[in-house]
Protein backbone atom coordinates (compact mmCIF):
# COMPACT_ATOMS: atom_id res chain seq x y z
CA UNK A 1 -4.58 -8.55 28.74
CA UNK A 2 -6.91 -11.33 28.91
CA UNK A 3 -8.61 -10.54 25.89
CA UNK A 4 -5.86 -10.09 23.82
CA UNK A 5 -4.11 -13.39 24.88
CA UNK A 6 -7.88 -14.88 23.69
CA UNK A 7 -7.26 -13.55 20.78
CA UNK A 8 -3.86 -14.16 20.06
CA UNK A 9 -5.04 -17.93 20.69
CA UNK A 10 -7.78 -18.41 18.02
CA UNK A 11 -5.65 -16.49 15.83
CA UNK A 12 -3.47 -19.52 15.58
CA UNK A 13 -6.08 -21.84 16.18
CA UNK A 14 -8.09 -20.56 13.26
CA UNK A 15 -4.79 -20.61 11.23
CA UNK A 16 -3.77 -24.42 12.27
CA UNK A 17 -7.34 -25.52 11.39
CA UNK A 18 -6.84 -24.32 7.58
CA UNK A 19 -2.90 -25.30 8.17
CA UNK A 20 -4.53 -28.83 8.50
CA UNK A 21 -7.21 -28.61 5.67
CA UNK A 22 -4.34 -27.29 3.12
CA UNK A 23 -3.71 -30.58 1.42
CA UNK A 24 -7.68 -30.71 1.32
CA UNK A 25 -8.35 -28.05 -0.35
CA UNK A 26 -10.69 -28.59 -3.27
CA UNK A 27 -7.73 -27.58 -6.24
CA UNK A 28 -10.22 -28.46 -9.04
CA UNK A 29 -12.79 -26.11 -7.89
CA UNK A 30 -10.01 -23.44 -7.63
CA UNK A 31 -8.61 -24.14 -11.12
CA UNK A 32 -12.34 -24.08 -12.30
CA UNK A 33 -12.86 -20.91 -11.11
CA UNK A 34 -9.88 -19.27 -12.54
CA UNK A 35 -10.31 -20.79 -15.60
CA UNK A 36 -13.96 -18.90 -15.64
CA UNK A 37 -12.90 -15.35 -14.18
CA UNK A 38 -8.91 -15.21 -15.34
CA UNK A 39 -9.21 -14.40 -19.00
CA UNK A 40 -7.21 -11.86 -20.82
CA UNK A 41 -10.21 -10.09 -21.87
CA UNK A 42 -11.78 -9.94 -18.59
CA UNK A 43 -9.73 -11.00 -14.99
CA UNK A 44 -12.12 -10.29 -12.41
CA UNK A 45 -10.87 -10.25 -9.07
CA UNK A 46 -12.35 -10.36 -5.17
CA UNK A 47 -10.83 -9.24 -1.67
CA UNK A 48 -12.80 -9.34 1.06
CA UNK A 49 -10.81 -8.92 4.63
CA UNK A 50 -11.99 -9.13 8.46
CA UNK A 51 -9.83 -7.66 11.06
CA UNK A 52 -9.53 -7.61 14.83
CA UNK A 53 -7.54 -4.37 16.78
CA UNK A 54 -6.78 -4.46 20.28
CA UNK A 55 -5.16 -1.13 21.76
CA UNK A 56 -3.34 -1.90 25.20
CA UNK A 57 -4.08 0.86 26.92
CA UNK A 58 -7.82 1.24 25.95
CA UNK A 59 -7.42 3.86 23.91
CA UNK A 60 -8.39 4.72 20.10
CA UNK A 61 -4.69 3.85 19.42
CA UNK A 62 -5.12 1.65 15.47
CA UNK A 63 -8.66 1.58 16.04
CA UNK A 64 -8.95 1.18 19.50
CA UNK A 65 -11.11 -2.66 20.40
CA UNK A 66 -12.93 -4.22 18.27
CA UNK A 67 -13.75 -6.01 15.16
CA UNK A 68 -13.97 -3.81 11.58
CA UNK A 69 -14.23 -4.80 7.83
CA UNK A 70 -10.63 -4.23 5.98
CA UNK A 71 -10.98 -3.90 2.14
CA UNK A 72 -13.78 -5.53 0.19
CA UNK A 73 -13.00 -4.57 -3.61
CA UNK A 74 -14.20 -6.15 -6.95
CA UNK A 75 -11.46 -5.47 -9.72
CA UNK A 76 -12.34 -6.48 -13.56
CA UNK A 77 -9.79 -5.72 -15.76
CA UNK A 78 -8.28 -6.67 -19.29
CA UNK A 79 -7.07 -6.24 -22.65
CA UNK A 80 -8.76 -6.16 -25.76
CA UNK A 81 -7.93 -6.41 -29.45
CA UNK A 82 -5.54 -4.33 -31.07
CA UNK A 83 -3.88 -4.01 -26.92
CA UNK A 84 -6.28 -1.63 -25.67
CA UNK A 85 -6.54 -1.96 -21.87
CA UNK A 86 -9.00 -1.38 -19.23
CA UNK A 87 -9.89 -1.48 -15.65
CA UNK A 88 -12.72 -0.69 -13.29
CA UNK A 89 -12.31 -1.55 -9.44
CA UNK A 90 -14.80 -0.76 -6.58
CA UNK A 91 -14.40 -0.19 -2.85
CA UNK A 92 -17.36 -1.74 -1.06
CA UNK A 93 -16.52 -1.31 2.60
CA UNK A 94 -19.13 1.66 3.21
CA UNK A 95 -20.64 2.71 0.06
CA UNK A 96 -19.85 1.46 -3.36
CA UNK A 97 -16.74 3.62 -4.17
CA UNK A 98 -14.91 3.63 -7.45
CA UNK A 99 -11.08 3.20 -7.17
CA UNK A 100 -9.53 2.28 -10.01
CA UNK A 101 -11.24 3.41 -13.41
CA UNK A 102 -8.65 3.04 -16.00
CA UNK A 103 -8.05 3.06 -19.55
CA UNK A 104 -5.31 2.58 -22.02
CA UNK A 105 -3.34 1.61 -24.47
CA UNK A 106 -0.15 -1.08 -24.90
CA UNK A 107 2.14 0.54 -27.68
CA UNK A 108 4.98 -1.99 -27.27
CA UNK A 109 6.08 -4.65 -24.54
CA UNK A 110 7.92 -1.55 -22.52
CA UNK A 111 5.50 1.22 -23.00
CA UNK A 112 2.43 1.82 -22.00
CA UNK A 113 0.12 5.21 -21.61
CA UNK A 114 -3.10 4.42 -19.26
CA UNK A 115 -6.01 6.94 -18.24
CA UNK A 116 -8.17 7.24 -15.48
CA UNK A 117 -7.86 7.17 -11.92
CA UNK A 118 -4.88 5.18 -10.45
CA UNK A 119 -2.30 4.76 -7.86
CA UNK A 120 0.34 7.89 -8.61
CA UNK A 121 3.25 5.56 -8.49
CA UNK A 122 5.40 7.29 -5.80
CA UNK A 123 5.84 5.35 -2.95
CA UNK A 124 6.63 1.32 -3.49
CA UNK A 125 4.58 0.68 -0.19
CA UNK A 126 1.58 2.00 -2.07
CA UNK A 127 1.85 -0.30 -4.69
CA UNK A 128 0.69 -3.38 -4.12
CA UNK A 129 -3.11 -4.12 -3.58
CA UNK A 130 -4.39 -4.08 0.14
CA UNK A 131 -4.44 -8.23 0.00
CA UNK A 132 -0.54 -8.27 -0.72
CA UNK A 133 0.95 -5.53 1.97
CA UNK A 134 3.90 -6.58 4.14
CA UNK A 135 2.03 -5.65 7.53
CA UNK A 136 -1.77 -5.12 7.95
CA UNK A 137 -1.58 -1.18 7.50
CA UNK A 138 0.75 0.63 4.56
CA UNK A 139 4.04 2.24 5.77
CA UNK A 140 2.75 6.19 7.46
CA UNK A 141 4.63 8.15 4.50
CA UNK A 142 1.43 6.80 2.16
CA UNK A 143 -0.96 8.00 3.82
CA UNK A 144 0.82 11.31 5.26
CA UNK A 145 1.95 11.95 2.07
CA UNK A 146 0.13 11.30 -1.12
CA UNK A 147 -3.09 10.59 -2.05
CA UNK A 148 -3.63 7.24 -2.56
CA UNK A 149 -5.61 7.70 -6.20
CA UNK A 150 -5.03 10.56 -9.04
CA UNK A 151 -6.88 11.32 -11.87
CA UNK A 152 -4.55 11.68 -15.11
CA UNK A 153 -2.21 9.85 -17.70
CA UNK A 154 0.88 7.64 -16.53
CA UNK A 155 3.58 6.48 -19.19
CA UNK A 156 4.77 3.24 -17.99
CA UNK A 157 7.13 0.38 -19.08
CA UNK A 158 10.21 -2.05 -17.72
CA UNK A 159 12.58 -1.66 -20.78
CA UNK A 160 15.72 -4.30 -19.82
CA UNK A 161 16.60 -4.19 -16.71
CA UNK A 162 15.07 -0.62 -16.18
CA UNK A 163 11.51 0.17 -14.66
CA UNK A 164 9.88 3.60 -15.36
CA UNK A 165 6.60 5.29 -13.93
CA UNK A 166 5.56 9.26 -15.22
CA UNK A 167 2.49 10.72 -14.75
CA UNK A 168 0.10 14.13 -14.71
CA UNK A 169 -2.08 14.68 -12.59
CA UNK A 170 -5.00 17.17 -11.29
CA UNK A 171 -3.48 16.33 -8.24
CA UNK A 172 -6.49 16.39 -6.05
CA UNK A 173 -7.37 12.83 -5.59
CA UNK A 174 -10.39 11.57 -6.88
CA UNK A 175 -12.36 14.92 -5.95
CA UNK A 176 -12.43 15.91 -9.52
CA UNK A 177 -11.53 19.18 -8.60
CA UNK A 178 -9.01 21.33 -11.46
CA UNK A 179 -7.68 24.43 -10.57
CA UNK A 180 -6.30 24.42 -14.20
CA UNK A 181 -2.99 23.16 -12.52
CA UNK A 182 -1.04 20.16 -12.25
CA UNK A 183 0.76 17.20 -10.17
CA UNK A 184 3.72 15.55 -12.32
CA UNK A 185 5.24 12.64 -11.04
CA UNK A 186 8.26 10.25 -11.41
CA UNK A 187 9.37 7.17 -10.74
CA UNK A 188 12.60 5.41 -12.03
CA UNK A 189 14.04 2.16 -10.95
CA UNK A 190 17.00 -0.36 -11.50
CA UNK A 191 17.07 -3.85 -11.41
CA UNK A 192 20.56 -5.34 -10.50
CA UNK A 193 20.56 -9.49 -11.15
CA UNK A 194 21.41 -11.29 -8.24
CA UNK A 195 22.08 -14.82 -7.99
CA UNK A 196 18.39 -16.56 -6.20
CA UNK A 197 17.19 -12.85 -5.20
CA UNK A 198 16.69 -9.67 -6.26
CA UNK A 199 17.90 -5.96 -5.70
CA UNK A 200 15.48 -3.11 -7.25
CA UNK A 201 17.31 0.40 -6.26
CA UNK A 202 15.40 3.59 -7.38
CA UNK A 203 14.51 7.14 -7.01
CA UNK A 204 10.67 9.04 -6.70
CA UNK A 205 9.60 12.53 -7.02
CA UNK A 206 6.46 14.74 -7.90
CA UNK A 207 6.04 18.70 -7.79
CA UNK A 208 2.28 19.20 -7.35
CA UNK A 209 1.45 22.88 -8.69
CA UNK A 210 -2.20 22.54 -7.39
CA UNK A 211 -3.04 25.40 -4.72
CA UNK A 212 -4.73 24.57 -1.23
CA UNK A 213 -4.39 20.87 -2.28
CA UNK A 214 -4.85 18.60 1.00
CA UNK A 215 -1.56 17.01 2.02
CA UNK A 216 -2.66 13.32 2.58
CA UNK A 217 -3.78 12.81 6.11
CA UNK A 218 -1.42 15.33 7.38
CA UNK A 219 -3.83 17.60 8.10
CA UNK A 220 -2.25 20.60 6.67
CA UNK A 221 -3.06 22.36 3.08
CA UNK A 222 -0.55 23.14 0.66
CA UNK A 223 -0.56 27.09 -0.70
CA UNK A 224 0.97 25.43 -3.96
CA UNK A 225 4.12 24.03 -5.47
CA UNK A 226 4.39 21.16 -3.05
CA UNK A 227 7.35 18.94 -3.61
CA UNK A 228 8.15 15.08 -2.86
CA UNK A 229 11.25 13.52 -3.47
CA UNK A 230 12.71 10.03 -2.00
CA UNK A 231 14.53 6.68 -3.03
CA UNK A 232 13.97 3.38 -2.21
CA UNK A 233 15.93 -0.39 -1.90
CA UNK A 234 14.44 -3.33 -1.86
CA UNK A 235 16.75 -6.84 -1.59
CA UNK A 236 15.89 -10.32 -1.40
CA UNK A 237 17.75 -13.25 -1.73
CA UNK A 238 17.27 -16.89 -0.23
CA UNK A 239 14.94 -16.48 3.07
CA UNK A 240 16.40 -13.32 3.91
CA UNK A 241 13.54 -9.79 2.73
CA UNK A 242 14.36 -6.51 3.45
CA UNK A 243 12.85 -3.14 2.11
CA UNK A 244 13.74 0.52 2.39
CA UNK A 245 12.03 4.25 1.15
CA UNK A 246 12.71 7.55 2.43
CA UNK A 247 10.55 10.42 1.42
CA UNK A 248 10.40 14.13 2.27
CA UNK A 249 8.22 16.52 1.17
CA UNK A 250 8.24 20.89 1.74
CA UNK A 251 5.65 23.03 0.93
CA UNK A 252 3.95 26.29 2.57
CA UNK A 253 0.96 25.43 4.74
CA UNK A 254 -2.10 27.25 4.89
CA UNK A 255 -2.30 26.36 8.73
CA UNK A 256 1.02 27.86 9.22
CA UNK A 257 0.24 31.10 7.80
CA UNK A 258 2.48 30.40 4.78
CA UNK A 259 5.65 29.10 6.48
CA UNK A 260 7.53 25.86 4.69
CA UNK A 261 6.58 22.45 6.43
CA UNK A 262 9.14 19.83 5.95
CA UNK A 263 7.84 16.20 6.53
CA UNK A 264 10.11 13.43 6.54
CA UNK A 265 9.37 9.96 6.93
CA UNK A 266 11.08 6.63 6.33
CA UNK A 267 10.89 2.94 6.73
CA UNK A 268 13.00 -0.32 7.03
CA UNK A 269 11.71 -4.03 6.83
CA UNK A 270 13.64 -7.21 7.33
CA UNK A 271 12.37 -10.56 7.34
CA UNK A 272 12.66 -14.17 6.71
CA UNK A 273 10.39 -16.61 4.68
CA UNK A 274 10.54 -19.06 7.22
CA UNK A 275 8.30 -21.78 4.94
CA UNK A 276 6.46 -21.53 1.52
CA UNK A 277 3.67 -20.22 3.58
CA UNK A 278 5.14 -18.51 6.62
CA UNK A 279 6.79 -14.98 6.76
CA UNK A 280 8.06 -13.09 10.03
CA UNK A 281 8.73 -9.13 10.07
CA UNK A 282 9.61 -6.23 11.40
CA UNK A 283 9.52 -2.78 10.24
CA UNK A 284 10.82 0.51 12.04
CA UNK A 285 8.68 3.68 10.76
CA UNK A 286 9.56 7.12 11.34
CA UNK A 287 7.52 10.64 10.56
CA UNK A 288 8.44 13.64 11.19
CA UNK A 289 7.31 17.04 11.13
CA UNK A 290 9.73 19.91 11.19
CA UNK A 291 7.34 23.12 12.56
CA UNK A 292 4.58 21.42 14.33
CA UNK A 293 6.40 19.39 16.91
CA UNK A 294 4.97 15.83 15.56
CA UNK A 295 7.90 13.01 15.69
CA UNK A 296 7.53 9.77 16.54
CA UNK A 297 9.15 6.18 15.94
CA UNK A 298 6.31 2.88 15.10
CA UNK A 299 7.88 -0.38 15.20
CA UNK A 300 5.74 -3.59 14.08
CA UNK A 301 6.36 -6.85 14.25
CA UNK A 302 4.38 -9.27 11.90
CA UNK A 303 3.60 -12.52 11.07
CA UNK A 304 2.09 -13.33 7.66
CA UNK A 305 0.46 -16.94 7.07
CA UNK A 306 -0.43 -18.39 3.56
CA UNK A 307 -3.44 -20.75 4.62
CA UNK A 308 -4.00 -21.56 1.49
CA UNK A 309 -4.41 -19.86 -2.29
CA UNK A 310 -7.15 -17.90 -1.85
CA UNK A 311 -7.53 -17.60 2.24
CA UNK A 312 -4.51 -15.97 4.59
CA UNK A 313 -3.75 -14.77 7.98
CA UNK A 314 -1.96 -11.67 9.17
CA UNK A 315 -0.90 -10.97 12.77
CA UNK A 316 0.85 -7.18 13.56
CA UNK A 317 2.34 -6.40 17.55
CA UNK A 318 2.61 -2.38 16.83
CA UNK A 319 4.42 0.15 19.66
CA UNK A 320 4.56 4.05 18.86
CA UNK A 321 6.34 6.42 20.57
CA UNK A 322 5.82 10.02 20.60
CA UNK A 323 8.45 12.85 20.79
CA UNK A 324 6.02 15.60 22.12
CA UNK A 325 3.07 13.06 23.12
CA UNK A 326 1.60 10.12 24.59
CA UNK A 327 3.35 6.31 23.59
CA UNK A 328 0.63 3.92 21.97
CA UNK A 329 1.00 -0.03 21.49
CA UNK A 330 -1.56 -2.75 20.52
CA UNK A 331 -2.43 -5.54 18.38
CA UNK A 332 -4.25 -6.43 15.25
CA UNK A 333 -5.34 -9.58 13.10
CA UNK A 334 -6.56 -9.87 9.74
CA UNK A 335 -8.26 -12.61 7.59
CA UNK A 336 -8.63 -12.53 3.95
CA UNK A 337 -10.15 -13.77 1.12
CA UNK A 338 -8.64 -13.30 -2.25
CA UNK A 339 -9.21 -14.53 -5.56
């Protein structure tokens, strides 16, 4: 417990220092900088994060204790003549690791068709980059779920007040594997004006025809025809955030000799941006497993710090409890660079 009040401390000390140095900062360096690397040809973009996990109870609960490397990406991307697009971004926390390898082209304002590799566009907690996330780690549907790359085509486009994602997939990740079937997804989503806010309301689906495709980090295989389907809310207005997605997804395991496994996970966040640079959450995440016995409730509370343009502070107090199994709780910190 010692420890992780330590920590706790130079967390906010380390955050107050930069708090302090914010009217500092060198601006004309920044704007330099972008004006160098943010072109619509070529945007090239960095993300380089350190964290810090504490479990309570000395276990390998969120990485157990100690320090790790979060994401560390380089993302170049742009748009050429005539409104062809491109992107190519790269993983370097192990091994240099492509992530993003994209290609396409911009037919009108509202539609879009893009090749490559690239998020599926399922789940909304997936979608923003790992620099941008409410809480340090993405909601548990993401990563039980889905893969969190496909290789394929995705029609895109916000016509009005609409917003629509479709895709095909092999729907293996980026193993490159075909079994000469495929993963079609679907996103569709609403935008309803609100006076100093906004209220997105939408729906999310994908049948995935692949056979013995891995079910995210579930650990179970699907025999084939796997399908997804969910909504989502998402409402802001004033201070006040909130955020909401339900998924479920049934398929026949390979583990379970054949027999349907329903998972079923949701979340909820509320918050309030408390200052320009200051946001405090809390998020309730459930999973659930229908055959094997796995059920369990995560809540997280978080505080998210804006140091300054390019260098922020995150700060998640996580508990888990466990239907069939042992409760977990601990603490984690991240610091981040992105440009």
């Amino acid at each position: 417990m010692t420890q992780l009040l330590r920590f706790s401390l130079l967390m906010f000390i380390v955050a107050g220092l930069f708090a302090a140095d914010l009217q500092a900062q060198t601006t004309p360096k920044y704007d330099e900088m972008r004006s160098l690397l943010k072109r619509d040809f070529m945007s090239i973009s960095f993300l380089h994060q350190s964290e810090f996990n504490f479990s309570l109870d000395d276990d390998n609960y969120n990485g157990g204790r100690g320090f790790d490397l979060g994401a560390q990406r380089l993302d170049v991307r742009g748009q050429l003549d005539s409104q062809f697009l491109y992107r190519f971004q790269l993983e370097f926390r192990n091994s240099p690791t492509i992530l993003d390898a994209q290609l396409g082209y911009r037919v009108s304002p509202d539609f879009h068709v893009m090749f490559g590799a690239f998020k599926p566009f399922v789940s909304i907690d997936l979608d923003p980059n790992p620099g941008a996330t409410d809480f340090i780690n993405r909601a548990r549907l993401v990563g039980t779920m889905m893969n969190s790359r496909e290789i394929g085509i995705t029609a895109l486009g916000s016509p009005g007040n609409w917003n629509y994602r479709f895709g095909v997939y092999n729907g293996t990740g980026l193993t490159r594997d075909n079994d000469n079937r495929f993963m079609y997804t679907g996103r569709l989503a609403y935008h309803v004006p609100v006076e100093d806010g906004r209220l997105n309301v939408g729906v999310s689906g994908f049948l995935n025809q692949t056979e013995n495709a891995r079910v995210g980090r579930s650990g179970l295989t699907s025999e084939g025809d796997r399908y997804l389907y969910g909504g989502f809310v998402q409402f802001d207005r004033g201070m006040f955030i909130s955020s909401f997605e339900l998924l479920q997804t049934r398929f026949d395991a390979v583990e379970l000799s054949g027999d349907e496994e329903t998972i079923t996970s949701f979340f909820i966040t509320l918050g309030l941006q408390v200052t320009d640079n200051t946001q405090l959450l809390v998020r309730w995440d459930y999973l659930d497993y229908d055959l094997t016995d796995r059920q369990s409730d995560l809540f997280i509370l978080g505080w998210n710090y804006q140091a300054t343009r390019t260098f922020s502070f995150q700060v998640n107090a996580s508990a888990e409890f466990n239907e069939f199994g042992d409760n977990f709780s601990g603490i984690s910190g991240l610091m981040q660079f992105q440009f």
